[in-house]
Protein backbone atom coordinates (compact mmCIF):
# COMPACT_ATOMS: atom_id res chain seq x y z
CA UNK A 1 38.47 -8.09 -19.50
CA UNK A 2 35.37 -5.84 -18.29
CA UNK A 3 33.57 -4.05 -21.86
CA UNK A 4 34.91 -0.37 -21.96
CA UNK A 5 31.59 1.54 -22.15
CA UNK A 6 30.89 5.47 -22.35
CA UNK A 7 28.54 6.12 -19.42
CA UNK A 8 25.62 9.09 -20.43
CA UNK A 9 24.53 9.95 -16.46
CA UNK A 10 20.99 12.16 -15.72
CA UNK A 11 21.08 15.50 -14.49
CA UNK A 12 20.58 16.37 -11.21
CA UNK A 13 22.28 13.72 -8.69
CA UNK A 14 25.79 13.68 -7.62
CA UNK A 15 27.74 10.60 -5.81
CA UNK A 16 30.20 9.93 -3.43
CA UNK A 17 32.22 6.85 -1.82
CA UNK A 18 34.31 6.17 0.90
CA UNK A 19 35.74 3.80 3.86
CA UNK A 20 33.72 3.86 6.81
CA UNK A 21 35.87 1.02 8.59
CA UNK A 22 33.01 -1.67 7.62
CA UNK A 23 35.23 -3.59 5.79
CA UNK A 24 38.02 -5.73 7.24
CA UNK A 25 40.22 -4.63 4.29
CA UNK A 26 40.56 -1.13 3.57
CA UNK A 27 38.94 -0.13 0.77
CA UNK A 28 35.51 1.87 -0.06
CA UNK A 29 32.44 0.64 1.58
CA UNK A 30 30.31 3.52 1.72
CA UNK A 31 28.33 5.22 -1.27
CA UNK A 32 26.21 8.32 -0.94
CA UNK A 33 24.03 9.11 -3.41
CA UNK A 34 22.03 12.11 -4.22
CA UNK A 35 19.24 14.27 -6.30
CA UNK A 36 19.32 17.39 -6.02
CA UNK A 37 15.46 17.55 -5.53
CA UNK A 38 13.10 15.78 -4.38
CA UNK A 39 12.53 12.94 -6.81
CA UNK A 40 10.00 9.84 -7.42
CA UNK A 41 11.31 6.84 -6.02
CA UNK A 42 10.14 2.88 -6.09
CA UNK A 43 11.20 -0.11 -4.62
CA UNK A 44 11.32 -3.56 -4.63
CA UNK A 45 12.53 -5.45 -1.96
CA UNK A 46 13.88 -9.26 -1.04
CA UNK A 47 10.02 -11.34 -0.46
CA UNK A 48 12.48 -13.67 2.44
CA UNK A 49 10.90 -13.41 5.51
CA UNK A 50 14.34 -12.37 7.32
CA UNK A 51 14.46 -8.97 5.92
CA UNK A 52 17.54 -6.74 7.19
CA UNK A 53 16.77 -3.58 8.99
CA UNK A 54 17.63 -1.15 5.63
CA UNK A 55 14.53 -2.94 3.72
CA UNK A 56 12.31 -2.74 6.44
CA UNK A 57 13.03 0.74 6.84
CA UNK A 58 13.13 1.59 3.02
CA UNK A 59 9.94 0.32 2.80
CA UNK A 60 8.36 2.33 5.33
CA UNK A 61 10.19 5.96 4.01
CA UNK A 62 8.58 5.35 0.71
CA UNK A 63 5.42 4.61 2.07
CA UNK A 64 5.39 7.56 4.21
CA UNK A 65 6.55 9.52 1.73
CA UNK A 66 3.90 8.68 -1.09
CA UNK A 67 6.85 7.67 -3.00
CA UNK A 68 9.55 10.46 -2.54
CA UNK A 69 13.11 10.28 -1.83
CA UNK A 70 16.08 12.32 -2.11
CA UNK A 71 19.09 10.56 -0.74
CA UNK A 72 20.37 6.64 -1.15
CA UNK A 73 22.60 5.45 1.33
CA UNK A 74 24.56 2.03 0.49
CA UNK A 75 27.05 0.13 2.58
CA UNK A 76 28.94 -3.33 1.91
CA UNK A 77 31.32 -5.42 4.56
CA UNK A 78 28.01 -5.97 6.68
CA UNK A 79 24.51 -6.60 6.31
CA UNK A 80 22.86 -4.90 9.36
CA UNK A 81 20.54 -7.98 9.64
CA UNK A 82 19.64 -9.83 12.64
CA UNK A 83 21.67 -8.11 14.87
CA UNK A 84 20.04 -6.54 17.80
CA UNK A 85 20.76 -2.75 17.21
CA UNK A 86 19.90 -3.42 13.37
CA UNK A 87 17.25 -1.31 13.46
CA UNK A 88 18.95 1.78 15.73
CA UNK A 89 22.18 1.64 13.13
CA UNK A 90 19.45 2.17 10.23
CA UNK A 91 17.64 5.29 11.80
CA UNK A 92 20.99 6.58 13.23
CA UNK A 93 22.11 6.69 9.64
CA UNK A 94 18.75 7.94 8.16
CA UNK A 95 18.66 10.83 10.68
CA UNK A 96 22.44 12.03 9.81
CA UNK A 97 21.90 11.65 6.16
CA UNK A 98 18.51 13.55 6.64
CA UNK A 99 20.40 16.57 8.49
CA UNK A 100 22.91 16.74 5.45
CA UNK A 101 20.42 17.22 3.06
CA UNK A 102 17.96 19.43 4.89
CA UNK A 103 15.13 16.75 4.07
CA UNK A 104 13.00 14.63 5.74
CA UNK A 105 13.88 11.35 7.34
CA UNK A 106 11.28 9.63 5.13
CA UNK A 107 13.25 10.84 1.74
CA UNK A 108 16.22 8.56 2.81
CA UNK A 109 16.71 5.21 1.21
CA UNK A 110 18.94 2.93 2.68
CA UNK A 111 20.53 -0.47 1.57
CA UNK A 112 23.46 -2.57 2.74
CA UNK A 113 24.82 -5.77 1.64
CA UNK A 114 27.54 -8.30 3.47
CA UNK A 115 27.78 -10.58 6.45
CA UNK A 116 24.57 -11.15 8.16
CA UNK A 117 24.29 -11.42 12.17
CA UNK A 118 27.45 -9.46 12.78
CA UNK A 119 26.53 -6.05 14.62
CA UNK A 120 28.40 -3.43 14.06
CA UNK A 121 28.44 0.87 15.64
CA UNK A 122 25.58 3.35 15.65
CA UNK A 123 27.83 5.60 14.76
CA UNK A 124 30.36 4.29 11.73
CA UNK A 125 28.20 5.33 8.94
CA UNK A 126 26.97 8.80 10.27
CA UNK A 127 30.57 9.66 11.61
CA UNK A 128 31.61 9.43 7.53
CA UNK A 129 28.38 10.75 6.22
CA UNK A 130 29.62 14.39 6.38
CA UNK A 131 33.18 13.77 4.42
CA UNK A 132 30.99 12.06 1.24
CA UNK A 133 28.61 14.93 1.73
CA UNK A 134 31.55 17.36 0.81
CA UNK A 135 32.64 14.93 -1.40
CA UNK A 136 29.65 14.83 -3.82
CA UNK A 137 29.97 14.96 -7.59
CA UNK A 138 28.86 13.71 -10.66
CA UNK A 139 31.60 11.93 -11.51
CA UNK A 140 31.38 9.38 -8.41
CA UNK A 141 28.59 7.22 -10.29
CA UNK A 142 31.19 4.61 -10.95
CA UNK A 143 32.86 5.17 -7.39
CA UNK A 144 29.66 4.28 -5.67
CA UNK A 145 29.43 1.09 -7.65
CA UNK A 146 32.56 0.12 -6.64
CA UNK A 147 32.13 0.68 -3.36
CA UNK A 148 28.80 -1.70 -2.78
CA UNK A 149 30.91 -4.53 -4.32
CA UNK A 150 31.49 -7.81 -1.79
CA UNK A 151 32.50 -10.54 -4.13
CA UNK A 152 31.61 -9.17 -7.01
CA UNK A 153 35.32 -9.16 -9.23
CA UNK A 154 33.99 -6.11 -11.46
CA UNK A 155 31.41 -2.98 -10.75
CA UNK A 156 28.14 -3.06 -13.07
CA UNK A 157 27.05 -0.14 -14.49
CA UNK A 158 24.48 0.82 -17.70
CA UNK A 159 23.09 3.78 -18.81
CA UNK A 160 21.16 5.04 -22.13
CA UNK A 161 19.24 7.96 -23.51
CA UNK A 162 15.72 8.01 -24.65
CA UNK A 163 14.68 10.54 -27.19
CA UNK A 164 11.87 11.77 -27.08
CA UNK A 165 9.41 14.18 -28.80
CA UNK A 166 10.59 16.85 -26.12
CA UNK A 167 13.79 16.12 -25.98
CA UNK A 168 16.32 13.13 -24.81
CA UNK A 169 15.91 11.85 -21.10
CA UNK A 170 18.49 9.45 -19.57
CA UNK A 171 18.87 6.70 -17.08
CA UNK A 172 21.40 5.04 -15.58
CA UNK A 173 21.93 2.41 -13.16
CA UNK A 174 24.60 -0.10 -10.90
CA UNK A 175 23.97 -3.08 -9.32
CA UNK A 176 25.78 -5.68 -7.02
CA UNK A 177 26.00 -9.30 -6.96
CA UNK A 178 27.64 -12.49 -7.69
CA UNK A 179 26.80 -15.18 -5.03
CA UNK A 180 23.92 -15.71 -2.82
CA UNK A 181 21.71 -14.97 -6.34
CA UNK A 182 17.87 -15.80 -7.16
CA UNK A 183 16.24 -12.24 -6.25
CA UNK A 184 13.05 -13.20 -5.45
CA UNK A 185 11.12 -9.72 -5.66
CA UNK A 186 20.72 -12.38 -3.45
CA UNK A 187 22.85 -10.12 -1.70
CA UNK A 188 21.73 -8.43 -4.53
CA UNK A 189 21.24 -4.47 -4.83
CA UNK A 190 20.21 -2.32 -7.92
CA UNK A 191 20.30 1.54 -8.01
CA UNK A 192 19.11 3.08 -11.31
CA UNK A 193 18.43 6.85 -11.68
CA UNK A 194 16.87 8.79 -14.16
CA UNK A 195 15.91 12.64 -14.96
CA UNK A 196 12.75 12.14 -16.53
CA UNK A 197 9.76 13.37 -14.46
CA UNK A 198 7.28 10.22 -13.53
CA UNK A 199 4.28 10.10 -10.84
CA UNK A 200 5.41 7.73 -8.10
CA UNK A 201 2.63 5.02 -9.16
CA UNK A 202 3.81 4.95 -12.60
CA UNK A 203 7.21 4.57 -11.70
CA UNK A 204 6.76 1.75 -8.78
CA UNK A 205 4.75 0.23 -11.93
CA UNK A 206 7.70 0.08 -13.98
CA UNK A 207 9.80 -0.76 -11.85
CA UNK A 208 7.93 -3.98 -10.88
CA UNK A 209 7.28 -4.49 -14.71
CA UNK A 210 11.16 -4.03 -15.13
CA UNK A 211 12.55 -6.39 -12.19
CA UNK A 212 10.04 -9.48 -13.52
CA UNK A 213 11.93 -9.45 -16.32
CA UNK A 214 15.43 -8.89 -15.17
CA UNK A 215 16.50 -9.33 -11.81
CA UNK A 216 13.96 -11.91 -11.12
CA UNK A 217 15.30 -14.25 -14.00
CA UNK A 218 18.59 -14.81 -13.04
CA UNK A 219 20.26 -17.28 -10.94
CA UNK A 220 23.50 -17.82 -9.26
CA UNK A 221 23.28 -20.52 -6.28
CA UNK A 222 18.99 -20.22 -5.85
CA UNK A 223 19.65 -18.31 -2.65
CA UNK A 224 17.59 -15.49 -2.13
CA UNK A 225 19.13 -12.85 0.08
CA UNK A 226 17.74 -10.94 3.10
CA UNK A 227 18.94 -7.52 1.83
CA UNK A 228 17.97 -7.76 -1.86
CA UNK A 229 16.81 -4.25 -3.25
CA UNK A 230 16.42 -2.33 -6.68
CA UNK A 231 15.57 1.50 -6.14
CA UNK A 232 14.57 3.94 -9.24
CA UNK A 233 14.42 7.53 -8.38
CA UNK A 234 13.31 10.04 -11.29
CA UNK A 235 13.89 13.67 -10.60
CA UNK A 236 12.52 15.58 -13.46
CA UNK A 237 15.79 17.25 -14.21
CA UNK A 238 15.19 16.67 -17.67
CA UNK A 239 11.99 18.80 -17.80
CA UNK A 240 10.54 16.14 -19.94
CA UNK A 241 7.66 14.50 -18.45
CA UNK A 242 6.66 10.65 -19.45
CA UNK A 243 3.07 10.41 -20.47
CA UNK A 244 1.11 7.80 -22.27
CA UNK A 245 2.65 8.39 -25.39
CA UNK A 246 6.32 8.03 -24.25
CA UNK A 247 5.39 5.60 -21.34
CA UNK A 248 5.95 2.26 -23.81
CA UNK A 249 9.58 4.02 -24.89
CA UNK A 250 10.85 4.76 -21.32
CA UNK A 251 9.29 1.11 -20.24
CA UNK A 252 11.24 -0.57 -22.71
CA UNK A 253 14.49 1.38 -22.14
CA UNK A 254 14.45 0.81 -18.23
CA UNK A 255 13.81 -2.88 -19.17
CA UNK A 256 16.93 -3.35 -21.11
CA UNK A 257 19.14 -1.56 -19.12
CA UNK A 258 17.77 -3.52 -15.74
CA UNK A 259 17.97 -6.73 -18.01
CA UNK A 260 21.90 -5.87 -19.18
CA UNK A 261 22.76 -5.35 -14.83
CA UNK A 262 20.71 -8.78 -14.26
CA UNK A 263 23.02 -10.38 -16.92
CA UNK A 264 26.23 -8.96 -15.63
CA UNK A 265 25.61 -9.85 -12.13
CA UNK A 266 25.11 -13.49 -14.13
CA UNK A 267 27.85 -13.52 -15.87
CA UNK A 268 30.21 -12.55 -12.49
CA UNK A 269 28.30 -15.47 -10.68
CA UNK A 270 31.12 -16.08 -7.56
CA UNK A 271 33.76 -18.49 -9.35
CA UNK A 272 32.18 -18.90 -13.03
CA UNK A 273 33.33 -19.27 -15.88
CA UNK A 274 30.75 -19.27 -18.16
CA UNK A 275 26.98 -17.51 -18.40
CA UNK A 276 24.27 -19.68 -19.43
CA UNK A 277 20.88 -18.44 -21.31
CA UNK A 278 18.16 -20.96 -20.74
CA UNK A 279 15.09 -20.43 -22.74
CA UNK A 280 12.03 -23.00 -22.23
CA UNK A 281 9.09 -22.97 -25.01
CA UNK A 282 6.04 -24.39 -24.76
CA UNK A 283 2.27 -23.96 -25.53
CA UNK A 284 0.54 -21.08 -23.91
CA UNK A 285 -1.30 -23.01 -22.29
CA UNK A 286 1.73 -24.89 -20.50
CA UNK A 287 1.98 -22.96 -17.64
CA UNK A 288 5.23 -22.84 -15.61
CA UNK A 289 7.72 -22.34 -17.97
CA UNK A 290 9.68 -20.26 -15.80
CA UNK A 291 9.59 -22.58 -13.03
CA UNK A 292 10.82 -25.29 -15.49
CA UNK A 293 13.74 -22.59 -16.72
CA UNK A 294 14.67 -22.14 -12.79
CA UNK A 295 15.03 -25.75 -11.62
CA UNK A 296 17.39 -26.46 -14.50
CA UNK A 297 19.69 -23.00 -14.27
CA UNK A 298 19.45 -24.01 -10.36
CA UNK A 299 21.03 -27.61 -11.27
CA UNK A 300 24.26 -28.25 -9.55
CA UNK A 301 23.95 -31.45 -11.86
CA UNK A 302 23.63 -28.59 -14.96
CA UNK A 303 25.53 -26.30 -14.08
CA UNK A 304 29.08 -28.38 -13.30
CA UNK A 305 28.24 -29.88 -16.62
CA UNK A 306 28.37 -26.32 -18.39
CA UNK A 307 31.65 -26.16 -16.47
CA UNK A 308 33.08 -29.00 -17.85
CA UNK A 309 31.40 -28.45 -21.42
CA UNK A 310 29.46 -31.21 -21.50
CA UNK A 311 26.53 -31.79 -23.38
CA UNK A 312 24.91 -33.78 -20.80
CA UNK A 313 21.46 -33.18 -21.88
CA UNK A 314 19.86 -35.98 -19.69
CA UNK A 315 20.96 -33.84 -16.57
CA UNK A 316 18.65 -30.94 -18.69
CA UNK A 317 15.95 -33.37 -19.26
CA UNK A 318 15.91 -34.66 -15.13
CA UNK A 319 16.15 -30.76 -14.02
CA UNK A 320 13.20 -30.02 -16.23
CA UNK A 321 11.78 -32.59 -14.56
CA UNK A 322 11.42 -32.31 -11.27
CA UNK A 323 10.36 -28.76 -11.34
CA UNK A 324 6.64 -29.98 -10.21
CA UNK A 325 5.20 -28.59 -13.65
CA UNK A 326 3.91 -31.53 -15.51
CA UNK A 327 4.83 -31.73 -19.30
CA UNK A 328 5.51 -35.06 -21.80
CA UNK A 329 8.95 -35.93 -21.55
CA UNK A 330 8.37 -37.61 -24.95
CA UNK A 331 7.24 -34.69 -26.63
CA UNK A 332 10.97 -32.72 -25.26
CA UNK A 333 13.54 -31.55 -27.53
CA UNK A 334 17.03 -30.05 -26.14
CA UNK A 335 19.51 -27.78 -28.10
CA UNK A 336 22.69 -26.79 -26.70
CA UNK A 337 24.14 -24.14 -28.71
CA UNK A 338 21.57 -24.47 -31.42
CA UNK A 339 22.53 -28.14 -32.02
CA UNK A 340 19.71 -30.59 -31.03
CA UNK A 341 21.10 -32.94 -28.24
CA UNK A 342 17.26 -34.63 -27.68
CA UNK A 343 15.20 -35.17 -29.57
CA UNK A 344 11.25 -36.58 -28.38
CA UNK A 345 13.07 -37.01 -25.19
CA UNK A 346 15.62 -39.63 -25.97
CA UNK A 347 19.44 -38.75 -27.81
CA UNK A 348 19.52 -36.83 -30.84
CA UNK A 349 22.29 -38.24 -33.68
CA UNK A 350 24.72 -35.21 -32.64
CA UNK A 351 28.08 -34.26 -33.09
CA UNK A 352 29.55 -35.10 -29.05
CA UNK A 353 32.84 -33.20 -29.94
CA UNK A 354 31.54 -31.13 -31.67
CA UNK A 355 28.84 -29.46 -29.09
CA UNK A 356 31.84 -30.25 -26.14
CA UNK A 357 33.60 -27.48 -28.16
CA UNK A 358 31.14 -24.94 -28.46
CA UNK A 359 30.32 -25.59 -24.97
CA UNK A 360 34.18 -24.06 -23.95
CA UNK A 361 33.27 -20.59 -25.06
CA UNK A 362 32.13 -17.84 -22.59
CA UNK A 363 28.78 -18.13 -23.39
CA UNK A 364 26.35 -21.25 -24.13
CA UNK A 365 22.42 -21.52 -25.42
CA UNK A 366 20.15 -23.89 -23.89
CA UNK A 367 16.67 -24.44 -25.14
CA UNK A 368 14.23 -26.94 -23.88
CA UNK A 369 11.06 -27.41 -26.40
CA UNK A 370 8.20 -29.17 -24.89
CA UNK A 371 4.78 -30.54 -26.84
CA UNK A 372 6.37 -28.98 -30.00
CA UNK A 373 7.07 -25.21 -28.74
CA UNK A 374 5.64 -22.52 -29.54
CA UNK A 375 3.32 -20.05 -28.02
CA UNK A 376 4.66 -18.84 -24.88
CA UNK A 377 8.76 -19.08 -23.94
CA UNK A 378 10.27 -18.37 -20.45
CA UNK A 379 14.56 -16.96 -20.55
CA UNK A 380 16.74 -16.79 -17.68
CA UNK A 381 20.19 -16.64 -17.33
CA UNK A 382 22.49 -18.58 -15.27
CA UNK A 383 26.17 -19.64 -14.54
CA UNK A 384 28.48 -22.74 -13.95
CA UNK A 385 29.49 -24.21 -11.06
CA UNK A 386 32.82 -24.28 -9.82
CA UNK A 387 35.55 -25.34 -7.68
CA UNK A 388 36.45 -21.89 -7.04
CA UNK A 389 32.30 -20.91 -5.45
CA UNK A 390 33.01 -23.59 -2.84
CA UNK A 391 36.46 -21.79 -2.03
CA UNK A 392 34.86 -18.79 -1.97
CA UNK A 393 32.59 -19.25 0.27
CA UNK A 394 33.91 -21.43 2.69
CA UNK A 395 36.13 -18.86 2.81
CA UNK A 396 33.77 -15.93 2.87
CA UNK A 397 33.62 -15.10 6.91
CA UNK A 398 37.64 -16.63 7.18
């Protein structure tokens, strides 16, 4: 059952969804979302060198723009990616959504998620633009994150409030995602707003700072998508500017919150069961540790043994392995759930039913120790693999 939580929205956008006909099914697949100024933006965008027409484009506004942007426009059901009128469906709906707003084409954001290499009308998002236009209000925040959904089973949402010496500012944010996962910046998008006032360098800045942490540590299937995008827009609503003072508050607020979307879209991984932490320590001067972390939450090996709760921890050890970051296999300890498993990279005297147990619950620890720990650590978060992600996607275009 999805966490009931109390959602504190900015001032100064509004939000709207509906069905543009994208979709074979009928249900939302349109979200329009607006400031009602001219705001700050930054992006980051998929690094896979087949890039769908809305990050291509996205990338140029906000260049051209010196980082400003007014208007987010998000579809699911289709991908606009290699297709050859990709490109003309992208400024088609830039232009409308630029007319609506009385702004320029370069303060339009777009992003669209679904199936890639199927083309679909010039026309079908501008010809619903102006009924969401009409449509705007505040209270459409969760709408629109319903609306970007593709397999996703739940919408993911977070906001909080900073306070500050001038007064509280607030952020909030949704995000999209539960199968073609390992953001490299998996049909992954992140929209997070806030009404603090920010220069565009600081905020692309924090953003970047933000995503390392976040959206770039989690892992699904280790596909990385051709649409994947996180926007931030920051309007000033507030009144309350962020300045080197309140910088390190605001930095660590827009961490956790893009840290709590990374970990839903985790947790909603297509078909799981279960979400996965893996933490890897080492000594600083190991270097890798994430790299280590990724090749064993990437483990079909690992992951169907987290499905079936079992401590396996020689699947662990081989995943560590062959990550191409050398380290001492005989100076390795495992702990699954905080119970050590290995120990100097052979079995540990452990409890087998014991761990199989605590490896049923919703949520399991896995820490790898190398040369002793300490000094630096690496944590990203995964899922198990199931019966039910092959379904699913054999299924997904059927």
């Amino acid at each position: 059952m999805a966490e009931e939580r109390t959602l504190e929205l900015p001032e100064g956008y509004r939000f709207a969804a509906g069905y543009a006909g994208i979709r074979k099914q009928q249900s939302d697949d349109l979200a329009l979302m607006v400031s009602d100024r001219p705001a700050s933006a930054a992006g980051v965008f998929t690094r896979n060198c087949v890039r769908a027409a809305p990050v291509d484009f996205s990338a140029e506004s906000l260049r051209r723009s010196s980082g400003k942007a007014q208007v987010i426009v998000a579809n699911a059901g289709n991908a606009n990616c290699a297709t050859p009128n990709m490109a003309a469906v992208a400024e088609a709906t830039a232009a409308a959504a630029a007319n609506l707003a009385s702004a320029p084409e370069e303060h339009v954001l777009l992003a669209s998620t679904g199936v890639i290499g199927e083309s679909f009308g010039e026309s079908v998002i501008p010809g619903e633009l102006p009924k969401l236009w009409q449509a705007l209000d505040r209270t459409q925040f969760e709408a629109c994150a319903q609306a970007i959904m593709t397999t996703d089973t739940v919408p993911k949402v977070r906001s909080c409030r900073i306070d500050t010496d001038q007064g509280p500012v607030r952020l909030a944010g949704m995000a999209k995602g539960a199968g073609m996962i390992m953001p490299d910046m998996a049909t992954m998008l992140s929209f997070v707003f806030t009404d603090a006032d920010l220069e565009p360098s600081l905020l692309q800045s924090l953003l970047v700072s933000a995503v390392d942490q976040s959206f770039n540590c989690i892992t699904v299937d280790s596909d990385t998508s051709t649409n994947d995008t996180v926007f931030l827009l920051a309007n000033g609503a507030s009144g309350i500017r962020i300045d080197d003072e309140s910088q390190g508050v605001f930095q660590d607020a827009l961490n956790q919150l893009t840290r709590d979307l990374a970990i839903d879209i985790a947790r909603d991984g297509e078909g799981s069961g279960k979400l996965a932490r893996i933490t890897v320590t080492g000594p600083s001067e190991l270097n890798g540790l994430k790299t280590i972390a990724m090749a064993i939450a990437n483990s079909p090996l690992v992951k169907t043994a987290l499905a079936g709760a079992d401590p396996n921890w020689g699947r662990i050890l081989g995943a560590a392995g062959k990550a191409g970051v050398p380290f001492n296999p005989q100076l390795a300890d495992i702990y699954v759930n905080g119970v050590q498993v290995c120990k100097a990279g052979m079995r540990a005297d452990f409890n087998e039913a014991a761990v199989q147990r605590s490896m049923e619950a919703d949520d399991i620890q896995i820490e790898l120790c190398l040369s002793g720990g300490g000094g630096s650590s690496a944590v990203v978060w995964t899922c198990d693999f199931t019966e039910s992600y092959i379904r699913i996607n054999a299924d997904y275009r059927t």
